[in-house]
N, C-alpha and C. Protein backbone atom coordinates (compact mmCIF):
# COMPACT_ATOMS: atom_id res chain seq x y z
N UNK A 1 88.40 127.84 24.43
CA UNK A 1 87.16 128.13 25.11
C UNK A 1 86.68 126.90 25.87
N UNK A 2 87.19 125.73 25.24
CA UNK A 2 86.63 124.86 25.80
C UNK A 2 87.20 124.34 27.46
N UNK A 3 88.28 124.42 27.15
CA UNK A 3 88.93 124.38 28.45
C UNK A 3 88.96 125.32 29.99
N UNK A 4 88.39 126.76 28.99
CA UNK A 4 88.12 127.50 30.25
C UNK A 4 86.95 127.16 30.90
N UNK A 5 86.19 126.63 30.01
CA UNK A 5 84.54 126.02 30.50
C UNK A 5 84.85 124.87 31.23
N UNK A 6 85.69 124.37 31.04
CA UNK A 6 86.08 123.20 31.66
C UNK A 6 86.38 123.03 33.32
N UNK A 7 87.38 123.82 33.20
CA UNK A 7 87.91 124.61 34.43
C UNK A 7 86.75 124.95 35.29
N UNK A 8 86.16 125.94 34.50
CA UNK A 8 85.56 126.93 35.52
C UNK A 8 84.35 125.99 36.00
N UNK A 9 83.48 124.95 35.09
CA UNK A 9 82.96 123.75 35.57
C UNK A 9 83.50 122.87 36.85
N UNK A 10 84.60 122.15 36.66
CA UNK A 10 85.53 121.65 37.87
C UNK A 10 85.18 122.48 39.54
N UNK A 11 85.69 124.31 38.98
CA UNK A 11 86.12 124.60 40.10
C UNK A 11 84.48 124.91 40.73
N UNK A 12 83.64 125.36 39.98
CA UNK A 12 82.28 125.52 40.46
C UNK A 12 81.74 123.76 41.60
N UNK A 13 81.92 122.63 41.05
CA UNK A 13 81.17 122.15 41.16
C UNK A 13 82.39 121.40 42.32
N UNK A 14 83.37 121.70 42.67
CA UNK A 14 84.27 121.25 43.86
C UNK A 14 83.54 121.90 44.67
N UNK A 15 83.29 123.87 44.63
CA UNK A 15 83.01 124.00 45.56
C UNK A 15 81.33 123.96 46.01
N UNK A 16 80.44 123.73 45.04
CA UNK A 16 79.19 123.44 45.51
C UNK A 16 78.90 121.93 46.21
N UNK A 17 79.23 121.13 45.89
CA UNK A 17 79.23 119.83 46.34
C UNK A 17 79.31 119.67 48.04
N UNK A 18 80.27 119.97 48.66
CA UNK A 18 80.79 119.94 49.56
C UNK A 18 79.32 120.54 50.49
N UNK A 19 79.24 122.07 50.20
CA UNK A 19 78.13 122.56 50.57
C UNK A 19 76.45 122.24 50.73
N UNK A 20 76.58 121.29 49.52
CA UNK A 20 75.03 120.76 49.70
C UNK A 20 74.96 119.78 50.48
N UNK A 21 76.16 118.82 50.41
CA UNK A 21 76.19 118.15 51.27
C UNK A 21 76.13 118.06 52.89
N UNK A 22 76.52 119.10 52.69
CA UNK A 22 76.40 119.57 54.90
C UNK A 22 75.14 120.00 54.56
N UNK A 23 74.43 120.67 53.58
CA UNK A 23 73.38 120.94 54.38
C UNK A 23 72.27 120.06 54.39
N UNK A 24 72.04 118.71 54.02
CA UNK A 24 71.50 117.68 54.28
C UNK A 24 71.30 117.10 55.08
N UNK A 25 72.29 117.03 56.31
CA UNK A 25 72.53 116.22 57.35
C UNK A 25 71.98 117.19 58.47
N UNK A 26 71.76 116.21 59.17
CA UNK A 26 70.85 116.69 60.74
C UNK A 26 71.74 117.38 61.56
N UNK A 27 71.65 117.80 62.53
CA UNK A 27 72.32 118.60 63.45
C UNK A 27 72.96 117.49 64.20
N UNK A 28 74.38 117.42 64.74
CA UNK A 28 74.77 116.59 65.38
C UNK A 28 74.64 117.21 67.01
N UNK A 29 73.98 115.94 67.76
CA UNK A 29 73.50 115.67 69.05
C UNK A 29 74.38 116.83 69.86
N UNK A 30 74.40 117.34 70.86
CA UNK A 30 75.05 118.09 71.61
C UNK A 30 75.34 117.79 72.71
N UNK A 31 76.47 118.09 73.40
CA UNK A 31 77.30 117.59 74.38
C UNK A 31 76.56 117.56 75.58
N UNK A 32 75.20 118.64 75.94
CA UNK A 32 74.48 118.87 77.52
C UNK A 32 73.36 117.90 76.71
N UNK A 33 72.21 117.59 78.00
CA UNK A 33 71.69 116.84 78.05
C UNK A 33 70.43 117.34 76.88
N UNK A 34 69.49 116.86 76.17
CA UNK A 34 68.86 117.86 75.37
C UNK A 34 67.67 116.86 74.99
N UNK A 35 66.66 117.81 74.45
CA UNK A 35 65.26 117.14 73.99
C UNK A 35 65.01 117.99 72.60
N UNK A 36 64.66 117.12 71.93
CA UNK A 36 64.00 117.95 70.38
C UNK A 36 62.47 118.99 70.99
N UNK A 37 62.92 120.37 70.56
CA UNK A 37 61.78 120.92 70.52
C UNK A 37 61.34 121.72 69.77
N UNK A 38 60.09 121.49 68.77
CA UNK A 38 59.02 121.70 67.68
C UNK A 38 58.21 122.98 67.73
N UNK A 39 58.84 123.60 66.55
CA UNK A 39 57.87 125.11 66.75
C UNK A 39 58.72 126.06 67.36
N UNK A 40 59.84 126.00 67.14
CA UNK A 40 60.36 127.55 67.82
C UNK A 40 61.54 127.81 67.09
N UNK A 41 62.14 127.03 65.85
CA UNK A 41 63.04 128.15 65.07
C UNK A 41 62.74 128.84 64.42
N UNK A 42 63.58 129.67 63.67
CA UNK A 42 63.77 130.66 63.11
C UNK A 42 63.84 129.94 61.57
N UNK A 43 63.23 130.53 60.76
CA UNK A 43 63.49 129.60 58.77
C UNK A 43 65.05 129.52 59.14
N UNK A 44 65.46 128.32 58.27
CA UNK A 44 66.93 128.12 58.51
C UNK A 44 67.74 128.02 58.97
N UNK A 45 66.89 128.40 60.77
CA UNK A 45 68.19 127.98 61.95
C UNK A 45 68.03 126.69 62.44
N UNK A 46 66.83 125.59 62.03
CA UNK A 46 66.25 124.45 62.62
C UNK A 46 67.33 123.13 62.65
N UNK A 47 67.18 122.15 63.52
CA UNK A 47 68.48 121.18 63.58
C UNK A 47 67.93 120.51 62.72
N UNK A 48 66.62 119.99 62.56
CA UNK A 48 66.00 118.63 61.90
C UNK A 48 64.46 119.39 61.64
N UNK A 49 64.16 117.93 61.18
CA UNK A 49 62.76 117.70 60.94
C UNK A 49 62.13 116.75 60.74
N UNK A 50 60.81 116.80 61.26
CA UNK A 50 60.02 115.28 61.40
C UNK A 50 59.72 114.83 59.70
N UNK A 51 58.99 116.07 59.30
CA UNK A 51 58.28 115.27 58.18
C UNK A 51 57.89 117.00 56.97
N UNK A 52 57.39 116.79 55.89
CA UNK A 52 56.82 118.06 55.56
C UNK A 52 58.14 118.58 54.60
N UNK A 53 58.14 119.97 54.61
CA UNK A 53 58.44 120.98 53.40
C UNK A 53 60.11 120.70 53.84
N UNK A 54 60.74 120.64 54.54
CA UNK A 54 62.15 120.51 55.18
C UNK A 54 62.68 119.32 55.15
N UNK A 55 63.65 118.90 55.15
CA UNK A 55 64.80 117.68 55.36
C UNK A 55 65.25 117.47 56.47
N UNK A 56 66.34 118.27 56.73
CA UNK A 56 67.03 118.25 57.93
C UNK A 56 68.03 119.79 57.83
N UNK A 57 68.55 120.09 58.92
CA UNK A 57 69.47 120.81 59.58
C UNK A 57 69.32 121.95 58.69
N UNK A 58 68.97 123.38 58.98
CA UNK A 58 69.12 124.57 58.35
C UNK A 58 67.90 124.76 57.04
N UNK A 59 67.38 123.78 56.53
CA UNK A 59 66.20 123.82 55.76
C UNK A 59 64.69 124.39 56.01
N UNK A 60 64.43 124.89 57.27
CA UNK A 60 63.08 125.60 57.19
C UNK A 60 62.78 126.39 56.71
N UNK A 61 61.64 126.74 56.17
CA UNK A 61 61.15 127.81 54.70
C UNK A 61 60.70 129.21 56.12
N UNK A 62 59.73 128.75 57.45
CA UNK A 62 59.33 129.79 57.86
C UNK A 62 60.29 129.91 59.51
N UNK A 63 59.30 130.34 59.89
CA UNK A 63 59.78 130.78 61.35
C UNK A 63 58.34 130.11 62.12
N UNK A 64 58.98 129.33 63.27
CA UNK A 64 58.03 128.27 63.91
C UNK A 64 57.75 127.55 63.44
N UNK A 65 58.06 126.74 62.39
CA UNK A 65 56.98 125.88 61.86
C UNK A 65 57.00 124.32 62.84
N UNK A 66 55.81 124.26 62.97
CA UNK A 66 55.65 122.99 63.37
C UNK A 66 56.13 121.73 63.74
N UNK A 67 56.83 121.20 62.11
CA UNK A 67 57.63 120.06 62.29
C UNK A 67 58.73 119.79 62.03
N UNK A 68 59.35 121.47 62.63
CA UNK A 68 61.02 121.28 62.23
C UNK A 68 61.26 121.92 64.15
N UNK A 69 62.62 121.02 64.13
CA UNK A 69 62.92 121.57 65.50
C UNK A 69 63.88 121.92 65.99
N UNK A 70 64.63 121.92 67.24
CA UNK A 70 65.84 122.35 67.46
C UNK A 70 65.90 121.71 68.76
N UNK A 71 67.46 121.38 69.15
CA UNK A 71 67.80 121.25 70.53
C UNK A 71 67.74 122.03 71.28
N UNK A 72 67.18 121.83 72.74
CA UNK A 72 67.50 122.56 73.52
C UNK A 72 67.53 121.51 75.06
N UNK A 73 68.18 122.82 75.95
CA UNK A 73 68.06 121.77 77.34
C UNK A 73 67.02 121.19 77.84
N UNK A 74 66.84 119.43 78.45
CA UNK A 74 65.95 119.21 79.22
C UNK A 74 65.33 119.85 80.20
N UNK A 75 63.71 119.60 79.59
CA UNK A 75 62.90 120.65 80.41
C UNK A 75 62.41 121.82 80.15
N UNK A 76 63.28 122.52 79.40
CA UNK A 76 63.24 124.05 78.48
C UNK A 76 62.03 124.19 77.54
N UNK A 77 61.76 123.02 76.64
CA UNK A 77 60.74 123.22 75.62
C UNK A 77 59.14 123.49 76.15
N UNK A 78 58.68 122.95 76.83
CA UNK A 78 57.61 123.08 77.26
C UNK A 78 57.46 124.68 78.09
N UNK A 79 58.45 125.32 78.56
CA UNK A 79 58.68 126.68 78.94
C UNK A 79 58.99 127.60 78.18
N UNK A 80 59.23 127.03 76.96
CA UNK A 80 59.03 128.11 75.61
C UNK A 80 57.39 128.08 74.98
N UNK A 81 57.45 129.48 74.89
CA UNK A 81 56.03 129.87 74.32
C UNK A 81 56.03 129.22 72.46
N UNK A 82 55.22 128.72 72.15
CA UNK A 82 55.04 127.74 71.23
C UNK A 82 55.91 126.85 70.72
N UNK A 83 56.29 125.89 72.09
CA UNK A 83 57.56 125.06 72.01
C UNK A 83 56.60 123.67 72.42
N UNK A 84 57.16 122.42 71.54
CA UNK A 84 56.14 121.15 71.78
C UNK A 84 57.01 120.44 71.77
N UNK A 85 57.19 119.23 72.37
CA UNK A 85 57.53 117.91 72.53
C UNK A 85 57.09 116.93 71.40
N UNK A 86 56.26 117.19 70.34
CA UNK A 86 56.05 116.59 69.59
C UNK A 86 55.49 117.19 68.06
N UNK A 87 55.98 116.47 66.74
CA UNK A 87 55.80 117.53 65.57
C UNK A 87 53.99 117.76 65.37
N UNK A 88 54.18 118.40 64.86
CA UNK A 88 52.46 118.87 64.53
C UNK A 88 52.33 119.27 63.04
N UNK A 89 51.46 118.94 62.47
CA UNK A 89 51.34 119.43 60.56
C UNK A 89 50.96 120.87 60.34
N UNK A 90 51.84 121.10 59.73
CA UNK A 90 52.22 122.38 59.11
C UNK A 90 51.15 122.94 58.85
């Protein structure tokens, strides 16, 4: 018994590891030209975050929130309807 616990410990925690780990890290920069913009993802689709309930990359609890953001093209954010150039408190 002990060994199957063993095992099945190992194989659980190979494959969780890996996973928490990506989801910690920020969104890596993108190849077109781009500006962080605040207030327009979706819970969990966000690249980063300034400050507040989130970390980084894929961690937002809602939809819009404030001080999590996402890339998009220069120029674009301010032409999105509740899209900011800068974080704001939740």
């Amino acid at each position: 018994m002990n060994t199957r616990f063993l095992v099945a410990s190992a194989l659980a925690a190979a494959i969780a590891i890996p996973a928490a780990a990506s989801a910690q890290a920020p969104a890596k920069a993108p190849e077109f030209k781009a500006e962080k913009c605040y207030g327009v993802s979706k819970a969990g689709k966000n690249d980063c975050a300034s400050a507040g309930n989130n970390s980084c990359g894929g961690t937002a609890r809602r939809d819009a929130d404030p001080a999590a953001w996402v890339y998009v093209p220069v120029g674009m954010c301010e032409r999105i309807t509740g899209g900011s150039m800068t974080p704001k408190k939740a």
